[in-house]
PDB file of N, CA and C in Angstrom:
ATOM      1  N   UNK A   1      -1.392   8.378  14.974  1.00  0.00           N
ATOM      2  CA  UNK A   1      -1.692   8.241  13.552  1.00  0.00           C
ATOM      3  C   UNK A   1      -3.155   8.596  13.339  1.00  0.00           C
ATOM      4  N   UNK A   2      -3.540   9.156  12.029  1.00  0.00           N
ATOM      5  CA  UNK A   2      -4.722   9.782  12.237  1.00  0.00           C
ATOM      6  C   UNK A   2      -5.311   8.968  11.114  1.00  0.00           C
ATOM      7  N   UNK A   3      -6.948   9.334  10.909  1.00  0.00           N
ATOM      8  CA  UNK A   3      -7.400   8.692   9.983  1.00  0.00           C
ATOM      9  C   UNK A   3      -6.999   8.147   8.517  1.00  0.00           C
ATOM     10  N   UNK A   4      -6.295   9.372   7.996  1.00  0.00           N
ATOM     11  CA  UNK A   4      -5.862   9.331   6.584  1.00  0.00           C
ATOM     12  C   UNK A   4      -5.006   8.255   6.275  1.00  0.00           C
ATOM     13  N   UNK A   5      -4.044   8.558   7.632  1.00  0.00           N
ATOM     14  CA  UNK A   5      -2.792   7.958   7.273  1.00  0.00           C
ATOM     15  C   UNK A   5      -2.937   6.089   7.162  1.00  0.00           C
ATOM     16  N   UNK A   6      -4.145   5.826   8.136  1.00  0.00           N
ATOM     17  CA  UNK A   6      -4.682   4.778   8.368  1.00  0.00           C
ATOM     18  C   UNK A   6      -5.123   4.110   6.779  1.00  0.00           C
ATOM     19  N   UNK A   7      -6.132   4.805   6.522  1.00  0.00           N
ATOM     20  CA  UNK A   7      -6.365   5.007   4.789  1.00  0.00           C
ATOM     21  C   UNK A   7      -5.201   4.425   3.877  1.00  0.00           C
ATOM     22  N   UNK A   8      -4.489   4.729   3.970  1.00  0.00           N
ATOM     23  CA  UNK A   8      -3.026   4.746   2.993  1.00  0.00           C
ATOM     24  C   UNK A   8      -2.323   3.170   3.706  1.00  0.00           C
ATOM     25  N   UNK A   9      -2.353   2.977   4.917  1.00  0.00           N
ATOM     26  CA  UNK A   9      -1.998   1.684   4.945  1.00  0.00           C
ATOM     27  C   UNK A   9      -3.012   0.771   5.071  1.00  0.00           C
ATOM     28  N   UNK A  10      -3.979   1.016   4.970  1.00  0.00           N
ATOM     29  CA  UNK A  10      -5.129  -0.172   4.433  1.00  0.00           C
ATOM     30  C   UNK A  10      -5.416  -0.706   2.851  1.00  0.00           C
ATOM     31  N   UNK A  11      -5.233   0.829   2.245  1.00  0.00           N
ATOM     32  CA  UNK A  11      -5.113   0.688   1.008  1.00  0.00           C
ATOM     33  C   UNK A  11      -4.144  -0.683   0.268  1.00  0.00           C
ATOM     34  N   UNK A  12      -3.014  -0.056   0.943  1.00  0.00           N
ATOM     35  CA  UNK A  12      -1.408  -0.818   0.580  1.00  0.00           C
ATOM     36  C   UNK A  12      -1.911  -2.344   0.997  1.00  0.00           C
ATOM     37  N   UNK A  13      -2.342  -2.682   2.069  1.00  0.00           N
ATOM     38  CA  UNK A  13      -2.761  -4.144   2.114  1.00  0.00           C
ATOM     39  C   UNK A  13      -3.375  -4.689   0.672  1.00  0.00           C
ATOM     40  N   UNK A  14      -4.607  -3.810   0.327  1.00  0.00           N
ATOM     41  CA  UNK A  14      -5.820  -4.451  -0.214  1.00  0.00           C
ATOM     42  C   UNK A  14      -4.786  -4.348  -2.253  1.00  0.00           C
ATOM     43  N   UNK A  15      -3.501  -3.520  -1.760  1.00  0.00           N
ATOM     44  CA  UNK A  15      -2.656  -3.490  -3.322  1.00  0.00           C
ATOM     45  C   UNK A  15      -2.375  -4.722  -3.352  1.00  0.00           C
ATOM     46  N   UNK A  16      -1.751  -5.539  -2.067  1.00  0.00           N
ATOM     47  CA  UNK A  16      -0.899  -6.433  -2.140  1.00  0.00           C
ATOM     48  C   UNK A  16      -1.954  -7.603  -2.570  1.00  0.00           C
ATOM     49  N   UNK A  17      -3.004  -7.497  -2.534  1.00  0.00           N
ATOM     50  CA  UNK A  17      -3.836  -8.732  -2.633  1.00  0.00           C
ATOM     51  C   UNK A  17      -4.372  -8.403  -4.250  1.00  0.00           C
ATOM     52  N   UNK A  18      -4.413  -7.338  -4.762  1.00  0.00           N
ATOM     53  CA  UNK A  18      -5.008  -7.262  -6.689  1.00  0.00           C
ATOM     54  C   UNK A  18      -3.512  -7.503  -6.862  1.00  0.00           C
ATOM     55  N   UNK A  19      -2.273  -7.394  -6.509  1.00  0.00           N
ATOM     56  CA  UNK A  19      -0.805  -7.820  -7.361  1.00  0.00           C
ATOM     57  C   UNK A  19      -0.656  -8.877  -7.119  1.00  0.00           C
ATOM     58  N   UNK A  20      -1.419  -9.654  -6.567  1.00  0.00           N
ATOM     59  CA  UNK A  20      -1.373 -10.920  -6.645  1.00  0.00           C
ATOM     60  C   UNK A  20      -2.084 -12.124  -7.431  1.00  0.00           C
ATOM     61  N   UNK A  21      -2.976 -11.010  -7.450  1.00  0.00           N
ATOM     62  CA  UNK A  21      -4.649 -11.226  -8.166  1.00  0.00           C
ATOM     63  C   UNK A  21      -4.114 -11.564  -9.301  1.00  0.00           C
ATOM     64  N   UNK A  22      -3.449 -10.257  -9.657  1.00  0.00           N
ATOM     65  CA  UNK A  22      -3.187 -10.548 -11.359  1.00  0.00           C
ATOM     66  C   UNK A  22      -2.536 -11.468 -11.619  1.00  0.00           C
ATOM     67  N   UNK A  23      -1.587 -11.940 -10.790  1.00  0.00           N
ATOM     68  CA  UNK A  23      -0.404 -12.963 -11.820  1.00  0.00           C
ATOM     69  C   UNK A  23      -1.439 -14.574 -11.003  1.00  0.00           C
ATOM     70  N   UNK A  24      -1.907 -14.334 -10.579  1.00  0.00           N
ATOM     71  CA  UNK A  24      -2.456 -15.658  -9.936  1.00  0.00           C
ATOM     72  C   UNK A  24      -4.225 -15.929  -9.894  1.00  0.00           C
ATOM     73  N   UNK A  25      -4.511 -15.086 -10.181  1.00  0.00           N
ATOM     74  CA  UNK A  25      -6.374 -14.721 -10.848  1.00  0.00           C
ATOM     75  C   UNK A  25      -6.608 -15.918 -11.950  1.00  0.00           C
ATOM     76  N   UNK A  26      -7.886 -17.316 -11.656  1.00  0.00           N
ATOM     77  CA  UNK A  26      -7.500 -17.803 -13.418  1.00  0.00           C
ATOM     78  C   UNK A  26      -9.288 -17.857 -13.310  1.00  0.00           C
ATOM     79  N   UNK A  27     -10.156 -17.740 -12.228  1.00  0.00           N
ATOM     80  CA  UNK A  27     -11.668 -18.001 -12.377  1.00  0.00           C
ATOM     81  C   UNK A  27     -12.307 -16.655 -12.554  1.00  0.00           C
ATOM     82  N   UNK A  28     -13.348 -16.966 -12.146  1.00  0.00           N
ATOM     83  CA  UNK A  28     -14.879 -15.745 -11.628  1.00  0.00           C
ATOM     84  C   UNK A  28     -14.326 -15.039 -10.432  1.00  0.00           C
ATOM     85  N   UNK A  29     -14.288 -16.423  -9.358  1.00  0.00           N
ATOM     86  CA  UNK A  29     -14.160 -15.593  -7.891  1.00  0.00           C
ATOM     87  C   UNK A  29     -12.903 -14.750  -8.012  1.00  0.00           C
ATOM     88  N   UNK A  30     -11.909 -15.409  -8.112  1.00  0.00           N
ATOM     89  CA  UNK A  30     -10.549 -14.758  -8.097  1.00  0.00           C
ATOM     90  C   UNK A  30     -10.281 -13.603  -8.436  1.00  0.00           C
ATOM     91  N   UNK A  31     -11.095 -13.605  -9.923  1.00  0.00           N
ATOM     92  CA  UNK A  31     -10.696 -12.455 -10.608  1.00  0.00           C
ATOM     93  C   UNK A  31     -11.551 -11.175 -10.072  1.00  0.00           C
ATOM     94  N   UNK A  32     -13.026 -11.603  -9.575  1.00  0.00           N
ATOM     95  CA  UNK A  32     -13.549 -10.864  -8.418  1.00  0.00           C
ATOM     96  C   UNK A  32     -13.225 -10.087  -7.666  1.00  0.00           C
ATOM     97  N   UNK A  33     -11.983 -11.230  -6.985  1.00  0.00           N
ATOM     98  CA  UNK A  33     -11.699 -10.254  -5.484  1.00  0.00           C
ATOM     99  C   UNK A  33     -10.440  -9.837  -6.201  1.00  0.00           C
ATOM    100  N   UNK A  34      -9.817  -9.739  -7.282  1.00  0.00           N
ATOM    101  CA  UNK A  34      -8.654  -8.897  -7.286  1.00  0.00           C
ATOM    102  C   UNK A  34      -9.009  -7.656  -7.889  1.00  0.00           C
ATOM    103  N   UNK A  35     -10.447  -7.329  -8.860  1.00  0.00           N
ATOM    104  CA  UNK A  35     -11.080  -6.390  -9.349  1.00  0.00           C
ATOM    105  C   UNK A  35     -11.351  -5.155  -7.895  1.00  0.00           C
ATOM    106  N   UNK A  36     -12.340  -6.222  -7.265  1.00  0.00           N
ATOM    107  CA  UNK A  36     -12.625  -5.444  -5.724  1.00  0.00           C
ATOM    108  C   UNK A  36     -11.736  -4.737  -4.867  1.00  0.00           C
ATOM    109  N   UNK A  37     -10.345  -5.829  -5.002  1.00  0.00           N
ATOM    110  CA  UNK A  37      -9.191  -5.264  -4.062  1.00  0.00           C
ATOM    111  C   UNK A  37      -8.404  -3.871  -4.943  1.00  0.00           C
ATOM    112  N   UNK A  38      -8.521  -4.046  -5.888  1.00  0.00           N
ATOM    113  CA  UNK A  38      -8.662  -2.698  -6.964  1.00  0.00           C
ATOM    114  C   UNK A  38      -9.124  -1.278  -6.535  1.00  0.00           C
ATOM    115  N   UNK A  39     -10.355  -1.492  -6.336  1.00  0.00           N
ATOM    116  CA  UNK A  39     -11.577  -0.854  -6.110  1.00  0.00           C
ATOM    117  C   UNK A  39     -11.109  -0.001  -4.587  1.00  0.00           C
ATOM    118  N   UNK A  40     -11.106  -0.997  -3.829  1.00  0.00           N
ATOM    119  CA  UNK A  40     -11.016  -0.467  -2.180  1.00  0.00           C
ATOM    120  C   UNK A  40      -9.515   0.118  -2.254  1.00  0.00           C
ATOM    121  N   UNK A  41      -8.778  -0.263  -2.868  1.00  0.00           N
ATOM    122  CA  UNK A  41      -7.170   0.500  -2.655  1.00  0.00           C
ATOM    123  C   UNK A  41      -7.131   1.533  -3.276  1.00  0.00           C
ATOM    124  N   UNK A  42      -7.513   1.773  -4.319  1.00  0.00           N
ATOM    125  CA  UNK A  42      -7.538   3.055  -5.040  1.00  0.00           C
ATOM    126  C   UNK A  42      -8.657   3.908  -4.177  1.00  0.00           C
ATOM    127  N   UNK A  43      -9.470   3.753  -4.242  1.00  0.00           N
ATOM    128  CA  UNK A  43     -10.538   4.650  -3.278  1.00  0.00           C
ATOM    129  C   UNK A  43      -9.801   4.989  -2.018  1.00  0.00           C
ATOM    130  N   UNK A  44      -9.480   4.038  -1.399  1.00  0.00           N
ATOM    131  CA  UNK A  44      -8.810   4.499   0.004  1.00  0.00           C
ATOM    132  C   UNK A  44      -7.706   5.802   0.070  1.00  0.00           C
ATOM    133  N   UNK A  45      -6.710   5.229  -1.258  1.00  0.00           N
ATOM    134  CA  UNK A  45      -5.782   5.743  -0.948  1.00  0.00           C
ATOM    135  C   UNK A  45      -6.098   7.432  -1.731  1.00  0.00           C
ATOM    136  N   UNK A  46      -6.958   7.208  -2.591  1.00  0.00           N
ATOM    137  CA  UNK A  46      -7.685   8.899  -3.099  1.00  0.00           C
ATOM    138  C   UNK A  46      -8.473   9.836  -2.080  1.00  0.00           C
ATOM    139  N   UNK A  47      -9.299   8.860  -1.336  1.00  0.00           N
ATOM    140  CA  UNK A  47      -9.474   9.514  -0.120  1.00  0.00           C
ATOM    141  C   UNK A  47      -8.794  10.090   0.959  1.00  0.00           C
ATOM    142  N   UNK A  48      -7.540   9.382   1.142  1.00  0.00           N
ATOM    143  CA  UNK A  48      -6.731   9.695   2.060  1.00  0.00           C
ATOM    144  C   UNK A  48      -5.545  11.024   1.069  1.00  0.00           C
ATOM    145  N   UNK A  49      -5.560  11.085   0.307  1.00  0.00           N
ATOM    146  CA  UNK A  49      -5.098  11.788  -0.635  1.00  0.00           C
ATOM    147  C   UNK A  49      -5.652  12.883  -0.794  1.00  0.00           C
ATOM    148  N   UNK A  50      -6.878  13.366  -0.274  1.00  0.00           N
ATOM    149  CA  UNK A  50      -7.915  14.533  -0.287  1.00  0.00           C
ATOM    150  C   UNK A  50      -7.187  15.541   0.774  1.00  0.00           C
ATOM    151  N   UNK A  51      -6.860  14.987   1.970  1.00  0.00           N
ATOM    152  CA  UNK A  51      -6.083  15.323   3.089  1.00  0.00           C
ATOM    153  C   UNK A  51      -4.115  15.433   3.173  1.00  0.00           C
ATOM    154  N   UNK A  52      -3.933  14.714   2.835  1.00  0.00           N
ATOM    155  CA  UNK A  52      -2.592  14.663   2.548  1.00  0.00           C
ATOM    156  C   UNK A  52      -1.830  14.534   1.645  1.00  0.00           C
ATOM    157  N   UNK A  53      -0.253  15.003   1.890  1.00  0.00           N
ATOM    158  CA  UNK A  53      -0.567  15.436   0.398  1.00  0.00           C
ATOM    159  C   UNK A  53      -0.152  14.272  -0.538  1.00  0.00           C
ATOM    160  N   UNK A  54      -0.198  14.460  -1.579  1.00  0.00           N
ATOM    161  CA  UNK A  54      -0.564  13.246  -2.759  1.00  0.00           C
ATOM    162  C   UNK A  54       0.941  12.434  -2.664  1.00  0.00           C
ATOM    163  N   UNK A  55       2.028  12.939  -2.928  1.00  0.00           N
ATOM    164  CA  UNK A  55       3.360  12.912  -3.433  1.00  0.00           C
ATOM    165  C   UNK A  55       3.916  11.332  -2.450  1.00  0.00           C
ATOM    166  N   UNK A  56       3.489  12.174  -1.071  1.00  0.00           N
ATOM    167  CA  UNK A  56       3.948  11.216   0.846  1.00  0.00           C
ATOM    168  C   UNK A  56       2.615  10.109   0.200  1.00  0.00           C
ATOM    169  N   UNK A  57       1.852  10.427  -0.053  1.00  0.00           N
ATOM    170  CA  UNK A  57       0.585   9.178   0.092  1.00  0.00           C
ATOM    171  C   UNK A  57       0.818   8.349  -0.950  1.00  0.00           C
ATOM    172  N   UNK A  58       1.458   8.993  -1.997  1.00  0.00           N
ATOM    173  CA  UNK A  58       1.827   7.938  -3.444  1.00  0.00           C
ATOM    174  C   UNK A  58       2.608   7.080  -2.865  1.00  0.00           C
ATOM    175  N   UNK A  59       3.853   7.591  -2.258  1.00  0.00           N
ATOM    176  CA  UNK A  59       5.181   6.696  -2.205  1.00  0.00           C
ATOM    177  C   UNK A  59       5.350   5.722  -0.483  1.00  0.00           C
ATOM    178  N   UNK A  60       4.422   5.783   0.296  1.00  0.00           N
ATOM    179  CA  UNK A  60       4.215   5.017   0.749  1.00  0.00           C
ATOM    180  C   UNK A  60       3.158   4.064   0.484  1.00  0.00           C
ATOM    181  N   UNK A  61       2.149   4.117  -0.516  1.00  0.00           N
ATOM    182  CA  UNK A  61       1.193   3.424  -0.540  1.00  0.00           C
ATOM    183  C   UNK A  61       2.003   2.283  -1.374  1.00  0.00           C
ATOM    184  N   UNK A  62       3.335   3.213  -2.826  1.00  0.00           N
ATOM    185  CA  UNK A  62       3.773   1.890  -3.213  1.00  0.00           C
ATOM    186  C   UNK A  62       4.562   1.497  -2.470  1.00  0.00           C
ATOM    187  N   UNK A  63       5.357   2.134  -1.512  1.00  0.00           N
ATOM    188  CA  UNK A  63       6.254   0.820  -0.837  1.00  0.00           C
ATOM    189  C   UNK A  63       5.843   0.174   0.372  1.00  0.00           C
ATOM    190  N   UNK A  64       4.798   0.663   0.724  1.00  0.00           N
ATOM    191  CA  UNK A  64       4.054  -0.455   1.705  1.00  0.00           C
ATOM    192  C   UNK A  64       3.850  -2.074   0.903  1.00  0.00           C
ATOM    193  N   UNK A  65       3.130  -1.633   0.115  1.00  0.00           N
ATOM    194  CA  UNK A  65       2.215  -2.401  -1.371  1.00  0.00           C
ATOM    195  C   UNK A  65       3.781  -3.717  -1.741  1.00  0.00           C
ATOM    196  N   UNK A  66       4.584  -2.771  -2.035  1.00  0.00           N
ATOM    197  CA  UNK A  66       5.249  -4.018  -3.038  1.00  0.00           C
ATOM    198  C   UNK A  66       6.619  -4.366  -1.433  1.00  0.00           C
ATOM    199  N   UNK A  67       6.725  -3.919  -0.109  1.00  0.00           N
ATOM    200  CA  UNK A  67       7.429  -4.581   0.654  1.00  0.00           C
ATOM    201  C   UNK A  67       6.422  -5.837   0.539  1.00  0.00           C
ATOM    202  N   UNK A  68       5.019  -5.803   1.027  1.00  0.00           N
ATOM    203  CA  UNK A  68       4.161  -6.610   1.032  1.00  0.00           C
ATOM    204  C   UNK A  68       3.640  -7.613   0.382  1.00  0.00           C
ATOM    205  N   UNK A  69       4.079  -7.332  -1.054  1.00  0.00           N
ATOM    206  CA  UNK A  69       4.000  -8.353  -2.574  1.00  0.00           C
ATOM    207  C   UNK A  69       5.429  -8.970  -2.188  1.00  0.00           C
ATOM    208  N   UNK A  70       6.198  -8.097  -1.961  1.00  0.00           N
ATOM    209  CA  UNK A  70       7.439  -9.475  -1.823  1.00  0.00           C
ATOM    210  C   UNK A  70       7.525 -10.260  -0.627  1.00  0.00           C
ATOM    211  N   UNK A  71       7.409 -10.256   0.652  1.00  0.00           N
ATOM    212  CA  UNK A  71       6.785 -10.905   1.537  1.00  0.00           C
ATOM    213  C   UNK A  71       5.983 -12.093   1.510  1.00  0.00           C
ATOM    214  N   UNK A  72       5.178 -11.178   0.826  1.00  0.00           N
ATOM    215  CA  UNK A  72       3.822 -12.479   0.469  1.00  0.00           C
ATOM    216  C   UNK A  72       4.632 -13.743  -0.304  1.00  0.00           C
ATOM    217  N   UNK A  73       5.279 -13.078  -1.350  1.00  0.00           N
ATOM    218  CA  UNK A  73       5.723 -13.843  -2.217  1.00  0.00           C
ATOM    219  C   UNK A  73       6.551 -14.747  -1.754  1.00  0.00           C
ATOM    220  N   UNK A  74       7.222 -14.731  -0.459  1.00  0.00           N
ATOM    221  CA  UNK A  74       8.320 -15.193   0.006  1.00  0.00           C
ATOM    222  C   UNK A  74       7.403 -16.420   0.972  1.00  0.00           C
ATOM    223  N   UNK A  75       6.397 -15.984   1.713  1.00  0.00           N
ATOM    224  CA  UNK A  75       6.168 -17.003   2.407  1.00  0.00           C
ATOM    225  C   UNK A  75       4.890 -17.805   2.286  1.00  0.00           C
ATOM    226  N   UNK A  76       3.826 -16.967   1.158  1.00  0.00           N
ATOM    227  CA  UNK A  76       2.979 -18.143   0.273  1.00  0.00           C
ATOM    228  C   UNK A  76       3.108 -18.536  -0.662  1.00  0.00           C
ATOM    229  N   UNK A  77       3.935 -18.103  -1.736  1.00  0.00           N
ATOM    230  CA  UNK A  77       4.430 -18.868  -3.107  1.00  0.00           C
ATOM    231  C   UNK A  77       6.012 -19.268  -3.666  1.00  0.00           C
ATOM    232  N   UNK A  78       6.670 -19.534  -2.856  1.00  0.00           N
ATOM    233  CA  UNK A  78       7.835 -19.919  -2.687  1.00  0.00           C
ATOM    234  C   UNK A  78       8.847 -19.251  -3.536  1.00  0.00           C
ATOM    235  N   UNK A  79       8.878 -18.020  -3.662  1.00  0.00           N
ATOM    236  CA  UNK A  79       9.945 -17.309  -3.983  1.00  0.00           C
ATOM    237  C   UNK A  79      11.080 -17.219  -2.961  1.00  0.00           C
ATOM    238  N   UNK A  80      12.351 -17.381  -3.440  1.00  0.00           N
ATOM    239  CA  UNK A  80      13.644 -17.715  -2.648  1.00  0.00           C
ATOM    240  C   UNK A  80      13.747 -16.789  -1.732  1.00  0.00           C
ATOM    241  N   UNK A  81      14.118 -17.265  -0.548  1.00  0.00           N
ATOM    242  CA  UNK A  81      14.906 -15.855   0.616  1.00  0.00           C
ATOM    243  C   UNK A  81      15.936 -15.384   0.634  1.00  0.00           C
ATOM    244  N   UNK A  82      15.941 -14.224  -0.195  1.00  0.00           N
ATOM    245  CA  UNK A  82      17.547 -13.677  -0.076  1.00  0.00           C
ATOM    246  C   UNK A  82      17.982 -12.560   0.785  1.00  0.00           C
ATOM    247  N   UNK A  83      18.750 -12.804   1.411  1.00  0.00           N
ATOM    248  CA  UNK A  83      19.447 -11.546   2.721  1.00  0.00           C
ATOM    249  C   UNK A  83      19.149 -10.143   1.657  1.00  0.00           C
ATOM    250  N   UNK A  84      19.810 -10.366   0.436  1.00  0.00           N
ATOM    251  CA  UNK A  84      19.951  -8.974  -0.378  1.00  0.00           C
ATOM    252  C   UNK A  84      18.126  -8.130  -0.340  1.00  0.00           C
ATOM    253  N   UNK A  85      17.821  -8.992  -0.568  1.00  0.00           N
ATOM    254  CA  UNK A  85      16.073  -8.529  -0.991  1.00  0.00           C
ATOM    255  C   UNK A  85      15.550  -7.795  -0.062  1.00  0.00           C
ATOM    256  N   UNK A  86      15.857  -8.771   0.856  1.00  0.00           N
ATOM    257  CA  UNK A  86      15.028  -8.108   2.600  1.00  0.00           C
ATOM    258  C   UNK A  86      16.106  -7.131   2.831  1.00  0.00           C
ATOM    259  N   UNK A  87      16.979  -7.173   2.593  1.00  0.00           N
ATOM    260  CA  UNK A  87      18.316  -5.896   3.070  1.00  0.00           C
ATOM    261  C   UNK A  87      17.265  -4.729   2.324  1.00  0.00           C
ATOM    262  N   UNK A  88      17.246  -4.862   0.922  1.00  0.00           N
ATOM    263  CA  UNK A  88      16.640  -3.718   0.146  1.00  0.00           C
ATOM    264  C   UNK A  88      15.338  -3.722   0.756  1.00  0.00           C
ATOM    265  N   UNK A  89      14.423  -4.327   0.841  1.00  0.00           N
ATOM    266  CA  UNK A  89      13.012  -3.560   1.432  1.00  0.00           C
ATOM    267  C   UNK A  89      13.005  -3.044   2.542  1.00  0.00           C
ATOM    268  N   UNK A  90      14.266  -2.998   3.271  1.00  0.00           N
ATOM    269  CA  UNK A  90      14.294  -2.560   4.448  1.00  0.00           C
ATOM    270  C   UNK A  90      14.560  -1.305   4.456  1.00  0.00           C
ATOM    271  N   UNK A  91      15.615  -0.985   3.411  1.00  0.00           N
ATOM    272  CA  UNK A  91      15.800   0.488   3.174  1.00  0.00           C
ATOM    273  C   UNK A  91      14.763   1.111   2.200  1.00  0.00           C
ATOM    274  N   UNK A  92      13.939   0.260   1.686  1.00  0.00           N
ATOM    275  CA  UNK A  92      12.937   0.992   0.983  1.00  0.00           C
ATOM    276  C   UNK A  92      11.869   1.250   1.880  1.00  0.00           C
ATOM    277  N   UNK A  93      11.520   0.665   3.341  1.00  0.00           N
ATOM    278  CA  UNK A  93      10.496   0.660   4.192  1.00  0.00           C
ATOM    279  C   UNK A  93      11.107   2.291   5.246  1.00  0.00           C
ATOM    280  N   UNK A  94      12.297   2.174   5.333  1.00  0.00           N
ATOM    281  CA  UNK A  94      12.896   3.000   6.437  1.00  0.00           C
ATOM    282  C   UNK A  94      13.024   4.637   5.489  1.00  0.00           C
ATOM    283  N   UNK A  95      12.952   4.841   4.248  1.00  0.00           N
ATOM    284  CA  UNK A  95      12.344   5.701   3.614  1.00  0.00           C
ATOM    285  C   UNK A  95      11.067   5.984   3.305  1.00  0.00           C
ATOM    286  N   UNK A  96      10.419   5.096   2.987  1.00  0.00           N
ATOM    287  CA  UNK A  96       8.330   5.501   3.336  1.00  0.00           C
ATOM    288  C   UNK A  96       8.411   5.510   4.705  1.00  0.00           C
ATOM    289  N   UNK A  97       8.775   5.594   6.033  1.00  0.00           N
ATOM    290  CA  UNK A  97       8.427   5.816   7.050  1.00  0.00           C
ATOM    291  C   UNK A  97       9.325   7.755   7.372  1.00  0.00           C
ATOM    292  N   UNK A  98      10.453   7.200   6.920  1.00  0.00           N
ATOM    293  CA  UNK A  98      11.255   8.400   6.994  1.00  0.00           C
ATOM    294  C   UNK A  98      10.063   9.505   6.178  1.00  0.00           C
ATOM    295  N   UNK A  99       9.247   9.376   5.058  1.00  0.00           N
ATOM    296  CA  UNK A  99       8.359  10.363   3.846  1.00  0.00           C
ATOM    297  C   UNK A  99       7.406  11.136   5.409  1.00  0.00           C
ATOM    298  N   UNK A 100       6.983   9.720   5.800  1.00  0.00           N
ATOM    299  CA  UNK A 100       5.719  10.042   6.642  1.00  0.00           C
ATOM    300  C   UNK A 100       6.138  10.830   7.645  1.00  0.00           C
ATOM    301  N   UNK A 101       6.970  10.330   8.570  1.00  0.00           N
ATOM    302  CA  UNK A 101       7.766  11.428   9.325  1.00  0.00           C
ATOM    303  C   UNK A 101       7.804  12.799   9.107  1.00  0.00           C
ATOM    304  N   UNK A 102       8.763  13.112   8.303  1.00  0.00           N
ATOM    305  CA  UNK A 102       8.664  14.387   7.785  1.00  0.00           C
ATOM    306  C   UNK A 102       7.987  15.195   6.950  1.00  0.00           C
ATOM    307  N   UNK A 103       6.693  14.579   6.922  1.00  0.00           N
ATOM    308  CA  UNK A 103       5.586  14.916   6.206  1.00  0.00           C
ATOM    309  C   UNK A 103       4.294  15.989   6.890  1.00  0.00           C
ATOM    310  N   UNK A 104       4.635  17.212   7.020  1.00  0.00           N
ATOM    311  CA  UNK A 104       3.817  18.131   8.204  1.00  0.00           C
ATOM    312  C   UNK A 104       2.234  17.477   7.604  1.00  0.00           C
ATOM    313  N   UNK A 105       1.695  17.623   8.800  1.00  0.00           N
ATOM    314  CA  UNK A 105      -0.471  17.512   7.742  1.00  0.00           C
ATOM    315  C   UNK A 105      -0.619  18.631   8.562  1.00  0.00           C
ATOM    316  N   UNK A 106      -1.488  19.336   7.472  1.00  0.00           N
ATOM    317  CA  UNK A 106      -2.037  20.069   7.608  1.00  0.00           C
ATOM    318  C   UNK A 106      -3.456  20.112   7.893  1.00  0.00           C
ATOM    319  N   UNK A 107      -4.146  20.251   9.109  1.00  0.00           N
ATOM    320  CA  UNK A 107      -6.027  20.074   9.409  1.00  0.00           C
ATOM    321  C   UNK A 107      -6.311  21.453   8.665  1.00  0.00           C
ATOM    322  N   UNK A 108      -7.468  20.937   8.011  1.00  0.00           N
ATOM    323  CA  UNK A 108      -8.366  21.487   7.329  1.00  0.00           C
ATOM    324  C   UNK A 108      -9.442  21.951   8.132  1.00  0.00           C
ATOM    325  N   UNK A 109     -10.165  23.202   8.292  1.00  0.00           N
ATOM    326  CA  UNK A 109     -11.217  23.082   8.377  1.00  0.00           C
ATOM    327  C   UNK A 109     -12.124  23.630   7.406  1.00  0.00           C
ATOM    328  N   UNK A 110     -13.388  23.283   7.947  1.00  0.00           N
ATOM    329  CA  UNK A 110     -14.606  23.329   7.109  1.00  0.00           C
ATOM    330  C   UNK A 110     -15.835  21.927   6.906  1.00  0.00           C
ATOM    331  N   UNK A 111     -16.290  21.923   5.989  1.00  0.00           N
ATOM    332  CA  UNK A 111     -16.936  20.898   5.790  1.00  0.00           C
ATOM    333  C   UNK A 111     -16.527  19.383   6.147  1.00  0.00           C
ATOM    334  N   UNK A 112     -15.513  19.222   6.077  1.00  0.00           N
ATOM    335  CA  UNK A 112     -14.760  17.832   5.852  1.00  0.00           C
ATOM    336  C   UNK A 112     -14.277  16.876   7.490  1.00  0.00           C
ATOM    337  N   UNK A 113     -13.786  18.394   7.841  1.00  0.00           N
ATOM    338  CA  UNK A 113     -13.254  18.892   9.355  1.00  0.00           C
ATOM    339  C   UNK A 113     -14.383  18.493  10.229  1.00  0.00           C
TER     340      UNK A 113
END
């Protein structure tokens, strides 16, 4: 795995923490770090987006992002465990991996390179 791709799943972490932000943000700090976690996910994933192409970097960044919001949701704020749910993020995870897979990159050179 190369830098970019790294990019795009760091990003997806720092999503899962502003979608959380929002529905659960009520101070200064909070609303802070969900502004920030904003900040670093979008940057990341535009950066990594410079290199690859946009379309593979969109659709895993959201289904990294929201397997990860529901997760979260499941085992820090007590949203119910349902077989069906995790059945579905599973096939939504085994398609963003399937994107990346078959996703040729292309190295650039020049400046960047």
């Amino acid at each position: 795995m190369n830098r970019d791709w790294l990019k795009v799943f760091i990003a997806a972490f720092f999503e899962v923490f502003w979608v959380i932000g929002l529905k659960y943000a009520t101070g200064f700090w909070s609303w802070s770090v969900t502004v920030i976690s904003i900040i670093v996910s979008f940057y990341l994933m535009i950066m990594a987006a410079r290199k690859l192409p946009v379309g593979t970097v969109y659709a895993v960044f959201v289904g990294l992002g929201t397997a990860g919001t529901v997760f979260s949701d499941i085992m820090f704020f007590g949203e119910p465990f349902k077989v069906e749910k995790i059945l579905l993020i599973l096939i939504l995870l085994s398609g963003v991996i399937g994107l990346k897979l078959v996703t040729k990159e292309d190295v650039k050179e020049g400046a960047d390179a």
